[in-house]
Protein backbone atom coordinates (compact mmCIF):
# COMPACT_ATOMS: atom_id res chain seq x y z
CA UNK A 1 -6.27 -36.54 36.67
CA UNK A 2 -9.87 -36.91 37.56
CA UNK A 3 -12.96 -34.67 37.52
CA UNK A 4 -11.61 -32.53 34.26
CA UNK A 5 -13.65 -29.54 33.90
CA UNK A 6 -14.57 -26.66 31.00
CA UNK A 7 -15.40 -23.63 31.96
CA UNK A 8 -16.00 -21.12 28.93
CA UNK A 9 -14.60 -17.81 29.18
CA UNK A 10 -15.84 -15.76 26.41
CA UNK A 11 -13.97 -12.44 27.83
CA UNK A 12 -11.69 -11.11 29.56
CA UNK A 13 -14.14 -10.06 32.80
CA UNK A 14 -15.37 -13.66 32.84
CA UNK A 15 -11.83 -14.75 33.26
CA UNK A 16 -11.17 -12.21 36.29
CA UNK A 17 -14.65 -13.64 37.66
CA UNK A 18 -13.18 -17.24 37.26
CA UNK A 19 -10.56 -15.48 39.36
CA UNK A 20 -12.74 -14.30 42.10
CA UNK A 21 -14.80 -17.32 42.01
CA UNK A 22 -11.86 -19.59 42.82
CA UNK A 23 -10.37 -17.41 45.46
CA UNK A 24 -13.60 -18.19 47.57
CA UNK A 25 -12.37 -21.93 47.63
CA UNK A 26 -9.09 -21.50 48.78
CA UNK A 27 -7.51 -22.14 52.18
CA UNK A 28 -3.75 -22.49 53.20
CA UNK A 29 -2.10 -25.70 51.81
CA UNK A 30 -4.10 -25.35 48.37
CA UNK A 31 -2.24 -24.69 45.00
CA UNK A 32 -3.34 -23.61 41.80
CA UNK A 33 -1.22 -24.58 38.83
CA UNK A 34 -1.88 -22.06 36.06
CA UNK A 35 -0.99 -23.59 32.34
CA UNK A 36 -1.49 -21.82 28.70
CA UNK A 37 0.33 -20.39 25.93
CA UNK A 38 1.72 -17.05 26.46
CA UNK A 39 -1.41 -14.28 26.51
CA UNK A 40 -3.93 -17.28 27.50
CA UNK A 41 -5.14 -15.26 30.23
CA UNK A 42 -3.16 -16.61 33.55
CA UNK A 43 -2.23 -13.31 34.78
CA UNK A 44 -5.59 -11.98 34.72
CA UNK A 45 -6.85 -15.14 36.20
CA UNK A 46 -3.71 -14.35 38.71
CA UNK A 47 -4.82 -10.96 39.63
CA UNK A 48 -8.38 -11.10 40.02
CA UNK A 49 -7.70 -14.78 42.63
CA UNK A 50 -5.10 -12.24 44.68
CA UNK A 51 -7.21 -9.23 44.62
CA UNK A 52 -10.41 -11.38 45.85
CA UNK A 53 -8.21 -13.34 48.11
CA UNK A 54 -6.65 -9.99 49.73
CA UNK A 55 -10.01 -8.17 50.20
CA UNK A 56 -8.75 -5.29 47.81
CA UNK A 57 -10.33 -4.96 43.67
CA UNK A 58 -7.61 -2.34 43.11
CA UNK A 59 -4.39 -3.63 44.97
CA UNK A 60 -1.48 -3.55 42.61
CA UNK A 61 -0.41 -6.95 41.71
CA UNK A 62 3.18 -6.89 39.55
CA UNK A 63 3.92 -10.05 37.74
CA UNK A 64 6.86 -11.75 39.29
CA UNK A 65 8.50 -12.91 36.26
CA UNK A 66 11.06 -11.30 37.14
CA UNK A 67 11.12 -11.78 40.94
CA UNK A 68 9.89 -15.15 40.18
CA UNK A 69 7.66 -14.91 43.37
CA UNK A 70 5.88 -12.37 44.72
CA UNK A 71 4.11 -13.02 48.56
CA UNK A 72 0.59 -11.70 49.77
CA UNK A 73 -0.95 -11.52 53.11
CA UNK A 74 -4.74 -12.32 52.96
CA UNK A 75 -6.51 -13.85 55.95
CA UNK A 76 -4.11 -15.23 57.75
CA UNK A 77 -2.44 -17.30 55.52
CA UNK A 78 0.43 -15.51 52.89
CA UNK A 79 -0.15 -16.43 49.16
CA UNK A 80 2.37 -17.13 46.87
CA UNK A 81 2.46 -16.46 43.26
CA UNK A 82 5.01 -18.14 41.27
CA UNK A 83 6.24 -17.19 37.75
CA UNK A 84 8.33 -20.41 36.47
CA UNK A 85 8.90 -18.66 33.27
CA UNK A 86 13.14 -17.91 33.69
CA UNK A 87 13.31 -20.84 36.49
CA UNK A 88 15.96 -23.50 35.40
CA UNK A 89 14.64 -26.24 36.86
CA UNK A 90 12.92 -27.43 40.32
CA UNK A 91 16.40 -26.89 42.39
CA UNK A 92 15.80 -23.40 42.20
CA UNK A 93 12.41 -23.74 43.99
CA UNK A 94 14.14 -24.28 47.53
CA UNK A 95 16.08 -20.89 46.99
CA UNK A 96 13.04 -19.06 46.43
CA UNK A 97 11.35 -20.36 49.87
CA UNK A 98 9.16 -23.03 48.10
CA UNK A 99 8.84 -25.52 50.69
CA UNK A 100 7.37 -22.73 53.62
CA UNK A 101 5.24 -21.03 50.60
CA UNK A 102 3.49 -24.32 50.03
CA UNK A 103 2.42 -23.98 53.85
CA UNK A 104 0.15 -21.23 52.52
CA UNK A 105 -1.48 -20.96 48.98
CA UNK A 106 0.75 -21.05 45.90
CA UNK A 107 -0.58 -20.01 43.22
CA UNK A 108 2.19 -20.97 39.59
CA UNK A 109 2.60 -19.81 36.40
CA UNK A 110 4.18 -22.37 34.27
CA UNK A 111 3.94 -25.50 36.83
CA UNK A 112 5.58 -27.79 34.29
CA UNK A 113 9.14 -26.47 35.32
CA UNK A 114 8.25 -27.86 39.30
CA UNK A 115 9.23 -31.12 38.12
CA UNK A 116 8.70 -33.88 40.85
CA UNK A 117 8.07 -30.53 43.76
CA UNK A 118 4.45 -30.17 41.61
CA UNK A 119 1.91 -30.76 44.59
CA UNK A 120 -0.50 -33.34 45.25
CA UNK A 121 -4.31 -32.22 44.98
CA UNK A 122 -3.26 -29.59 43.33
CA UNK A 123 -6.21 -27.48 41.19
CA UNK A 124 -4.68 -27.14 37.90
CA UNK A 125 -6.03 -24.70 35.24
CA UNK A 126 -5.31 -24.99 30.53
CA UNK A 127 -6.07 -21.93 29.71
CA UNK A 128 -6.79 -22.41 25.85
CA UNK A 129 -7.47 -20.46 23.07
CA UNK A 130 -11.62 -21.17 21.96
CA UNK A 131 -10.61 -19.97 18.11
CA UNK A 132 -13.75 -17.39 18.60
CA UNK A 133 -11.78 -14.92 20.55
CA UNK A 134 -12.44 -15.95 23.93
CA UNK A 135 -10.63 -18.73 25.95
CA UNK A 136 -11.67 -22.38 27.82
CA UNK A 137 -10.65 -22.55 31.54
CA UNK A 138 -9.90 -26.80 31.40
CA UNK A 139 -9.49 -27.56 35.44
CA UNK A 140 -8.89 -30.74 37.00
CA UNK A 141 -8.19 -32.18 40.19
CA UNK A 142 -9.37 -31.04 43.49
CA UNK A 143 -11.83 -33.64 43.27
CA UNK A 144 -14.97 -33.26 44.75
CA UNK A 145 -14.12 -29.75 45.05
CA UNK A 146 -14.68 -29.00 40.80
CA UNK A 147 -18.22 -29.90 41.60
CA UNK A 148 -19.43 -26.98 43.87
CA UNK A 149 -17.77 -24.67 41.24
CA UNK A 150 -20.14 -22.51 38.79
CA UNK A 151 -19.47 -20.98 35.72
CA UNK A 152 -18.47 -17.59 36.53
CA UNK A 153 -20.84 -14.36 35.54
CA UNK A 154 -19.44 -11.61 33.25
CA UNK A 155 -19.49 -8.27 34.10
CA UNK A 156 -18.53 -8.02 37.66
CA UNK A 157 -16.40 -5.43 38.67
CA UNK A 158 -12.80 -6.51 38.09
C-alpha cells in the first residue's frame, strides 16, 4: 500500500476530529477499513465519521457488533458500518447485504475477516497505541487523496 500516513492523536477529541475530518472526503463507493487492538479508538473514530457524515453531533450511533451492520442515510447515499468482530468468515458478508452496501460508503471494523471481498482503494486506518497515552492514526491508500488530509484540531465539539 502506498502513500502510508501518521496522524498523531494525542486524545480522545482529536480522534473524533480525525472522524469529522474524514467524513468531509467521503462519497458513495468509498470504504474505510478501521484496524486496532480492542479499545484503539475505532468506534470513536466510527461515531464522530457517521455523526459528521449524517449532519447530526448527537445522533445515537449503537455499535453493531452485535447486528454486525448497522445502515445510515446521509446525503443521498446510505452508509454502512460493519462490525467483523463475531463474523465467521467473508461468506457471511453476502447475507448481511454486502455487495449493495458497498454501492454506498462502508465503513468496517475488523476488515481482516473480508478476506478476498476487502475493496480496492480502500482508505484503511491502524489505530495504535503511542505508549504516552494517546494513539497514532497509520492510514494508507486512497492515494492522492492522503495528501489533502490535515492533522485534525483538538477540541472541537464531538
Amino acid at each position: 500500500m502506498t502513500g502510508m500516513r501518521d496522524i498523531p492523536l494525542p486524545d480522545e477529541q482529536a480522534t473524533a476530529a480525525l472522524g469529522r475530518m474524514l467524513a468531509a472526503h467521503l462519497h458513495a463507493g468509498d470504504a474505510v477499513l478501521l484496524e486496532g487492538d480492542l479499545g484503539a479508538g475505532k468506534t470513536t473514530l466510527a461515531r464522530a465519521l457517521l455523526r459528521a457524515l449524517c449532519g447530526e453531533a448527537t445522533m445515537e450511533v449503537p455499535s453493531p457488533s452485535y447486528t454486525l451492520v448497522q445502515v445510515y442515510e446521509a446525503a443521498g447515499t446510505e452508509i454502512s458500518h460493519f462490525d467483523l468482530w463475531r463474523l465467521d468468515g467473508p461468506d457471511a458478508l453476502h447475507e448481511l447485504g454486502w455487495d449493495d452496501a458497498c454501492e454506498g460508503v462502508v465503513l468496517v471494523e475488523w476488515p481482516d475477516r473480508l478476506g478476498a471481498l476487502k475493496p480496492d482503494g480502500a482508505l484503511h486506518i491502524h489505530l495504535l497505541h503511542d505508549g504516552a497515552g494517546g494513539r497514532i492514526a497509520r492510514l494508507g491508500g486512497w492515494d492522492g487523496r492522503l495528501a489533502s488530509l490535515e492533522a485534525p484540531r483538538t477540541g472541537e465539539a464531538s
